[in-house]
N, C-alpha and C. Protein backbone atom coordinates (compact mmCIF):
# COMPACT_ATOMS: atom_id res chain seq x y z
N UNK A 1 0.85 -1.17 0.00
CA UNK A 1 0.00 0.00 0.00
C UNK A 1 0.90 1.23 0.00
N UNK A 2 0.28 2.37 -0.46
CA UNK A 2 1.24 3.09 -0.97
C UNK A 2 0.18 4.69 -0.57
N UNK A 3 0.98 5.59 -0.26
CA UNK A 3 0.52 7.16 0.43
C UNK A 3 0.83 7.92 -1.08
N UNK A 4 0.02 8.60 -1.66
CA UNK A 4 0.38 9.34 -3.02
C UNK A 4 -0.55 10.71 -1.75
N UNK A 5 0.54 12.07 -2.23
CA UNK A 5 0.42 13.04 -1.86
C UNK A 5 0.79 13.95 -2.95
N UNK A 6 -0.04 14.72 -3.67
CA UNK A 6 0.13 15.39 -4.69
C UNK A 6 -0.59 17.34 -4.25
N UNK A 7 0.32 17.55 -4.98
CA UNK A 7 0.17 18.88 -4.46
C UNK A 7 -0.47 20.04 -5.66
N UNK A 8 -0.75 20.31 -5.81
CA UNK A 8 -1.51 20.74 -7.43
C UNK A 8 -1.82 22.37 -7.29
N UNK A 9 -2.10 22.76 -8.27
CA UNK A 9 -2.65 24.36 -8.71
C UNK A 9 -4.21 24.23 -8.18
N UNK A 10 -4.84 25.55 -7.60
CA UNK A 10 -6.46 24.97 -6.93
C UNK A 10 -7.03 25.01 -8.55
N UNK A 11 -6.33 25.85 -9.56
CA UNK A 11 -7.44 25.56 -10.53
C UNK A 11 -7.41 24.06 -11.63
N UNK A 12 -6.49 23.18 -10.71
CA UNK A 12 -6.20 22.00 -11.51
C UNK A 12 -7.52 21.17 -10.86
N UNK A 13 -7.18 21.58 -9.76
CA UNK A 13 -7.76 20.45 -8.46
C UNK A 13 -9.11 19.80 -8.37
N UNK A 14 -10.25 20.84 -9.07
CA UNK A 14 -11.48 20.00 -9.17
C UNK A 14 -11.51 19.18 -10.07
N UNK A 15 -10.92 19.40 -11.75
CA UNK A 15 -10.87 18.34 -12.93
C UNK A 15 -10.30 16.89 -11.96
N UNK A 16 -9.31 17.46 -11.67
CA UNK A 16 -8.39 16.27 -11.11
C UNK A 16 -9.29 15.24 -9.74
N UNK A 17 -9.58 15.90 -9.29
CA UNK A 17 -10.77 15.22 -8.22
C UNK A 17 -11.82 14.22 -9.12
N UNK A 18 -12.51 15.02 -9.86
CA UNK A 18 -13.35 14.49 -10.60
C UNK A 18 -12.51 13.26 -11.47
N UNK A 19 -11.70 13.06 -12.27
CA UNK A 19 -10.77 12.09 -12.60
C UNK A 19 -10.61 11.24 -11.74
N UNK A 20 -10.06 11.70 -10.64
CA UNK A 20 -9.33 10.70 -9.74
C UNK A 20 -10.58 9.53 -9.48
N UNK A 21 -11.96 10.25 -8.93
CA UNK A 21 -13.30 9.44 -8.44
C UNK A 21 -13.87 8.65 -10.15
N UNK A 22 -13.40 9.08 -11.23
CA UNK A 22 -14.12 8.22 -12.20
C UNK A 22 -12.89 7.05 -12.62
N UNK A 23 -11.75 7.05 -11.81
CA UNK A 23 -10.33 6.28 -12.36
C UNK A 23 -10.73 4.98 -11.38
N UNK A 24 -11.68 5.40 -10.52
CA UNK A 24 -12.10 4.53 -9.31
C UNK A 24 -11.28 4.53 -8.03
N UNK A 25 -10.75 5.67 -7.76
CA UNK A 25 -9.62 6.38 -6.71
C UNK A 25 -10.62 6.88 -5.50
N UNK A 26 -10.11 6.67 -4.15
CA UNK A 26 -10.88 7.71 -3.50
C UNK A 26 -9.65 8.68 -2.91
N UNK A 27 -9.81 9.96 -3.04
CA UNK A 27 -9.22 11.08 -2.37
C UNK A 27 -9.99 12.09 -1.46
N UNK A 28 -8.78 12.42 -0.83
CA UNK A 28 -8.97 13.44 0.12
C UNK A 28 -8.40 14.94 -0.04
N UNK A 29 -9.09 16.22 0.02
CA UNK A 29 -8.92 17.14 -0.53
C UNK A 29 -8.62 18.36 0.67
N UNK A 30 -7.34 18.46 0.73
CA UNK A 30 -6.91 19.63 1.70
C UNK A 30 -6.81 20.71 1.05
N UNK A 31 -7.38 21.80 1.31
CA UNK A 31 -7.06 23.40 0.79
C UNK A 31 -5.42 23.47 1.63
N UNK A 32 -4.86 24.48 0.92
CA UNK A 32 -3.39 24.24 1.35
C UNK A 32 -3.17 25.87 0.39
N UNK A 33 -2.25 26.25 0.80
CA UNK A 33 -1.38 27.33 0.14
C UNK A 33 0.07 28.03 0.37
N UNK A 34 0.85 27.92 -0.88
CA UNK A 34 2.00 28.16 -1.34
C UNK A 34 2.72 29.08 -0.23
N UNK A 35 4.02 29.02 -0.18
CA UNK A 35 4.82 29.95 0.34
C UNK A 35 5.49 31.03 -0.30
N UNK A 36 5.28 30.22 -1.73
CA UNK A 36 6.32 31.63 -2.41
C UNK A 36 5.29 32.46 -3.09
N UNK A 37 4.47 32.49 -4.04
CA UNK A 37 2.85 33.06 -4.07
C UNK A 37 2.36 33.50 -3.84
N UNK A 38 1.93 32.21 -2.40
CA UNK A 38 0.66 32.76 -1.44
C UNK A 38 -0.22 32.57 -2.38
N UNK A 39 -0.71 31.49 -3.70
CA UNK A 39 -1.47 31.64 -4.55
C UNK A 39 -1.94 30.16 -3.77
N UNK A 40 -3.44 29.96 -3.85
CA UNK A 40 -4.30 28.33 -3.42
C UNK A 40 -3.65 27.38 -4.23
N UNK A 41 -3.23 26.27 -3.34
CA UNK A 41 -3.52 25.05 -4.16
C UNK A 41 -4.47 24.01 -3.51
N UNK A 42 -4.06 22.80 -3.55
CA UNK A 42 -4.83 21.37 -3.36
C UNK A 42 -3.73 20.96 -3.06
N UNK A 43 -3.42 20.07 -1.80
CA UNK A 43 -3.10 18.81 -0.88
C UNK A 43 -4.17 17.64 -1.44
N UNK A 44 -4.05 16.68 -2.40
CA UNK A 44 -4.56 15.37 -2.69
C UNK A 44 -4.02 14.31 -1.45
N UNK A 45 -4.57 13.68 -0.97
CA UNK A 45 -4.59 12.33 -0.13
C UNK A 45 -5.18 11.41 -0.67
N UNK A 46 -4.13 10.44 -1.57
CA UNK A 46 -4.88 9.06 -2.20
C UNK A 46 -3.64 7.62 -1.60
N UNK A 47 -4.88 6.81 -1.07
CA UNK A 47 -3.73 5.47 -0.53
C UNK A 47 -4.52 4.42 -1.29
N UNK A 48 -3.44 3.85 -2.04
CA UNK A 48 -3.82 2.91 -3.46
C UNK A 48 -2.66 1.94 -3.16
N UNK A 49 -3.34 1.04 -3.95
CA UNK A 49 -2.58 -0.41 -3.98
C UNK A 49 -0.88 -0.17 -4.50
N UNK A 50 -0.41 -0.82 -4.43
CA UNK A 50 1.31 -0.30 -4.97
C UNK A 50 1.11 -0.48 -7.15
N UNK A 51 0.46 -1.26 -7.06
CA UNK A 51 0.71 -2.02 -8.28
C UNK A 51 -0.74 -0.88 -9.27
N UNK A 52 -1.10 -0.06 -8.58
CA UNK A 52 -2.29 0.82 -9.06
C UNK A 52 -1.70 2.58 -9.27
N UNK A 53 -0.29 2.60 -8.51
CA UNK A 53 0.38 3.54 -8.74
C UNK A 53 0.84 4.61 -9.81
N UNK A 54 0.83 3.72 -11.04
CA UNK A 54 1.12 4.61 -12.11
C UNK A 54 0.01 4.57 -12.90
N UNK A 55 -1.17 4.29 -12.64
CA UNK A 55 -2.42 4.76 -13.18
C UNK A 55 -2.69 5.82 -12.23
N UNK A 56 -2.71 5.95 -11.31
CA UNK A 56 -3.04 7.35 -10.50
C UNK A 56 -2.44 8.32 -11.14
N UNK A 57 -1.04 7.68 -11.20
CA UNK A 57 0.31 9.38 -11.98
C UNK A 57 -0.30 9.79 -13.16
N UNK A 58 -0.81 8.81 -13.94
CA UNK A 58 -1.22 9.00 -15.38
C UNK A 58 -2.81 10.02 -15.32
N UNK A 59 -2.92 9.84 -14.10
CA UNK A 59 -4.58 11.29 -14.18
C UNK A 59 -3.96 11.99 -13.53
N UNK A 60 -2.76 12.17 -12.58
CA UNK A 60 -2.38 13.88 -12.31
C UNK A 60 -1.60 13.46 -13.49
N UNK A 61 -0.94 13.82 -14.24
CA UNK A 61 -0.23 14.23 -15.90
C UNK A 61 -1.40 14.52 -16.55
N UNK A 62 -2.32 13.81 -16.55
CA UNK A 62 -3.63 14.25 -17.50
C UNK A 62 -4.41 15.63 -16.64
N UNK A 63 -4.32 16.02 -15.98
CA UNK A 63 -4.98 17.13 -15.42
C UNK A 63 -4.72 18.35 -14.78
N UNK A 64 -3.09 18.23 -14.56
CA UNK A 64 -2.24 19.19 -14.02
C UNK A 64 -1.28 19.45 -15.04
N UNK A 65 -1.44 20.66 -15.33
CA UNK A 65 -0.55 20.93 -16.61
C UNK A 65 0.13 22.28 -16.34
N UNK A 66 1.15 22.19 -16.43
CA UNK A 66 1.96 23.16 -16.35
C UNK A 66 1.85 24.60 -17.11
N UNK A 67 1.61 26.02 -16.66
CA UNK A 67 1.49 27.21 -17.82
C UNK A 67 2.09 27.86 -17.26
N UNK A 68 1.97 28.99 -18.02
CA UNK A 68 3.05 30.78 -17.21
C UNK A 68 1.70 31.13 -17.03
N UNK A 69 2.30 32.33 -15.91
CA UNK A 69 1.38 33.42 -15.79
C UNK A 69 2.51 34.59 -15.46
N UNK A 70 1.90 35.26 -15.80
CA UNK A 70 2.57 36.86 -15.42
C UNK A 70 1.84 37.20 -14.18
N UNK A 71 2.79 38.10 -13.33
CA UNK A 71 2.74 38.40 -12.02
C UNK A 71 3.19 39.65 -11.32
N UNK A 72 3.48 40.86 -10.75
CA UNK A 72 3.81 41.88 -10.35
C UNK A 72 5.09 41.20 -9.48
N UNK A 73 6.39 41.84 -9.75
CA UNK A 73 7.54 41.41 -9.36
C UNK A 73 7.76 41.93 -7.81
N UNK A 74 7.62 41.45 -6.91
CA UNK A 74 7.66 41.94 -5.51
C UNK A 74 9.15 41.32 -4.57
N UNK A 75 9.78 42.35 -4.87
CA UNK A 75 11.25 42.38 -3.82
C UNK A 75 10.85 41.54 -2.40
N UNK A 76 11.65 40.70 -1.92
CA UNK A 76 11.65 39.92 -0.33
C UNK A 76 11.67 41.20 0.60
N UNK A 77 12.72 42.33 0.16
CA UNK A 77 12.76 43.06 1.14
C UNK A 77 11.65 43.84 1.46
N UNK A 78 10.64 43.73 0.14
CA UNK A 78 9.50 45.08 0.03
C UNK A 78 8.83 44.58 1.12
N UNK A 79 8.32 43.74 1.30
CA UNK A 79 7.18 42.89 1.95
C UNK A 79 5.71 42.86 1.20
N UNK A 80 4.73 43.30 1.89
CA UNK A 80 3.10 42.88 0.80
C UNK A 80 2.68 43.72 0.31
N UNK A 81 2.99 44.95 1.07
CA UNK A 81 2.47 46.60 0.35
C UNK A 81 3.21 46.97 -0.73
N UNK A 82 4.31 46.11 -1.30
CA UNK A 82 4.79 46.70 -2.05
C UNK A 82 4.36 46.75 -3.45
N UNK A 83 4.03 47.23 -4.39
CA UNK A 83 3.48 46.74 -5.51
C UNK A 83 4.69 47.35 -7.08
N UNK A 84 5.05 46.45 -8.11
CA UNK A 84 5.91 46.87 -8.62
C UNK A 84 4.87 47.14 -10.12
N UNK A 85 5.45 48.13 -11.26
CA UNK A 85 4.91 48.02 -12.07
C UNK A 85 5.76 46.95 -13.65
N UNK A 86 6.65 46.41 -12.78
CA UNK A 86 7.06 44.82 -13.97
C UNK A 86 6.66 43.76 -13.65
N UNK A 87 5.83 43.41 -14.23
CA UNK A 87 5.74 42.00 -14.55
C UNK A 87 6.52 40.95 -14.84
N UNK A 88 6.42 39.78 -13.81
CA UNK A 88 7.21 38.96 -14.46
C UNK A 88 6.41 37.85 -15.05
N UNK A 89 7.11 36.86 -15.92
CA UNK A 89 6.29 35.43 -16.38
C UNK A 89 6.33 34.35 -15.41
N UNK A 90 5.79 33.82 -14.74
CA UNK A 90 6.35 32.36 -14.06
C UNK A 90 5.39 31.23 -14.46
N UNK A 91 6.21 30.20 -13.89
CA UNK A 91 5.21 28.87 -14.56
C UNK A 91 4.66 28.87 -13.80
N UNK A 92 3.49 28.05 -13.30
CA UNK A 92 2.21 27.46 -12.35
C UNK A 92 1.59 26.47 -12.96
N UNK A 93 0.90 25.83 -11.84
CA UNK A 93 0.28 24.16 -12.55
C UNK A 93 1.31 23.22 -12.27
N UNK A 94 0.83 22.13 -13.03
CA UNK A 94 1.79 20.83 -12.91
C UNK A 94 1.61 20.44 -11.83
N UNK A 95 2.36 19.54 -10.66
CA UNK A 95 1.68 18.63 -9.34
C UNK A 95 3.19 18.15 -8.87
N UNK A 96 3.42 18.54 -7.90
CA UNK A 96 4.19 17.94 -6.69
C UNK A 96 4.07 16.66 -6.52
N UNK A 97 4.72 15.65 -6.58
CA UNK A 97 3.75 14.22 -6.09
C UNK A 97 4.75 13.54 -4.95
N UNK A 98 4.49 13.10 -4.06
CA UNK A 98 5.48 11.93 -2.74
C UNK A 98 4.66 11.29 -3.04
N UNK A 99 5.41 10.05 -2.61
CA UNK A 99 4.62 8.34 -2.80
C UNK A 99 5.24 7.72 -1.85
N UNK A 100 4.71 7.42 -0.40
CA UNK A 100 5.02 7.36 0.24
C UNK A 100 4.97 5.52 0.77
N UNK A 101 5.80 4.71 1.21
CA UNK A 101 5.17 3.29 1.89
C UNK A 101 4.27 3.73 3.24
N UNK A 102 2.97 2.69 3.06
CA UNK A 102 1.91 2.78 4.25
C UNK A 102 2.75 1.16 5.21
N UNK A 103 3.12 1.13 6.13
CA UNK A 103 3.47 0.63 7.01
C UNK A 103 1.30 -0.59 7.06
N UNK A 104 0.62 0.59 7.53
CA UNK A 104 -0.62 -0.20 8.24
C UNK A 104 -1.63 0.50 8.41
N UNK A 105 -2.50 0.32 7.05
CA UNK A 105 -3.45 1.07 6.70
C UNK A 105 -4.87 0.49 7.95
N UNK A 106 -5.97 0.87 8.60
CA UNK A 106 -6.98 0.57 9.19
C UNK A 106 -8.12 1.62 8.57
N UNK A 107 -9.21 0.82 8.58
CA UNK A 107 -10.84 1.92 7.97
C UNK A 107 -11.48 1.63 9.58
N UNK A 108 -11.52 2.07 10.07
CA UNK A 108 -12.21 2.32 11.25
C UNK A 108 -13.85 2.76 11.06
């Protein structure tokens, strides 16, 4: 048994939910958010068979996709008030994933 923890964009996260429940997956859905950002994502919690593993990977690749976005460039030193007028491009999307060994799963 196997801990898949995937970390996703929030605007990936409902397709991907919805996938995950028609792949025949059950997950668990933590609101969670970034440190460098501060933009929402999704904490996924799915514990699947070991041998069911890379069909899970294969619906986050199908649903988390990597893009740019442009963003207001904000100095570490500025702090939150600061607001710049350059833009930068950065990527967003795509999915974090750990796959973790379950020692001793129980459904209580």
């Amino acid at each position: 048994m196997k801990l898949v923890i995937g970390i996703v964009n929030g605007e990936d996260a409902s397709n991907l939910l919805d996938e995950i429940t028609k792949a025949g997956f059950r997950a668990t859905k933590l609101s969670t958010s970034g440190g460098f950002l501060k933009m929402g994502n999704v904490t996924v919690l799915v514990g699947v068979e070991e041998e069911k593993v890379e069909e899970l990977l294969d619906v986050f690749r199908a649903c988390c996709s990597r893009r740019t976005q442009m963003v207001s460039a904000v100095p570490p030193y500025m702090g939150e008030g600061f607001i710049s007028s350059t833009p930068v491009e950065i990527t967003i999307g795509g999915a974090t994933v750990f796959i973790l060994d379950v020692d001793r799963f129980l459904k209580l």
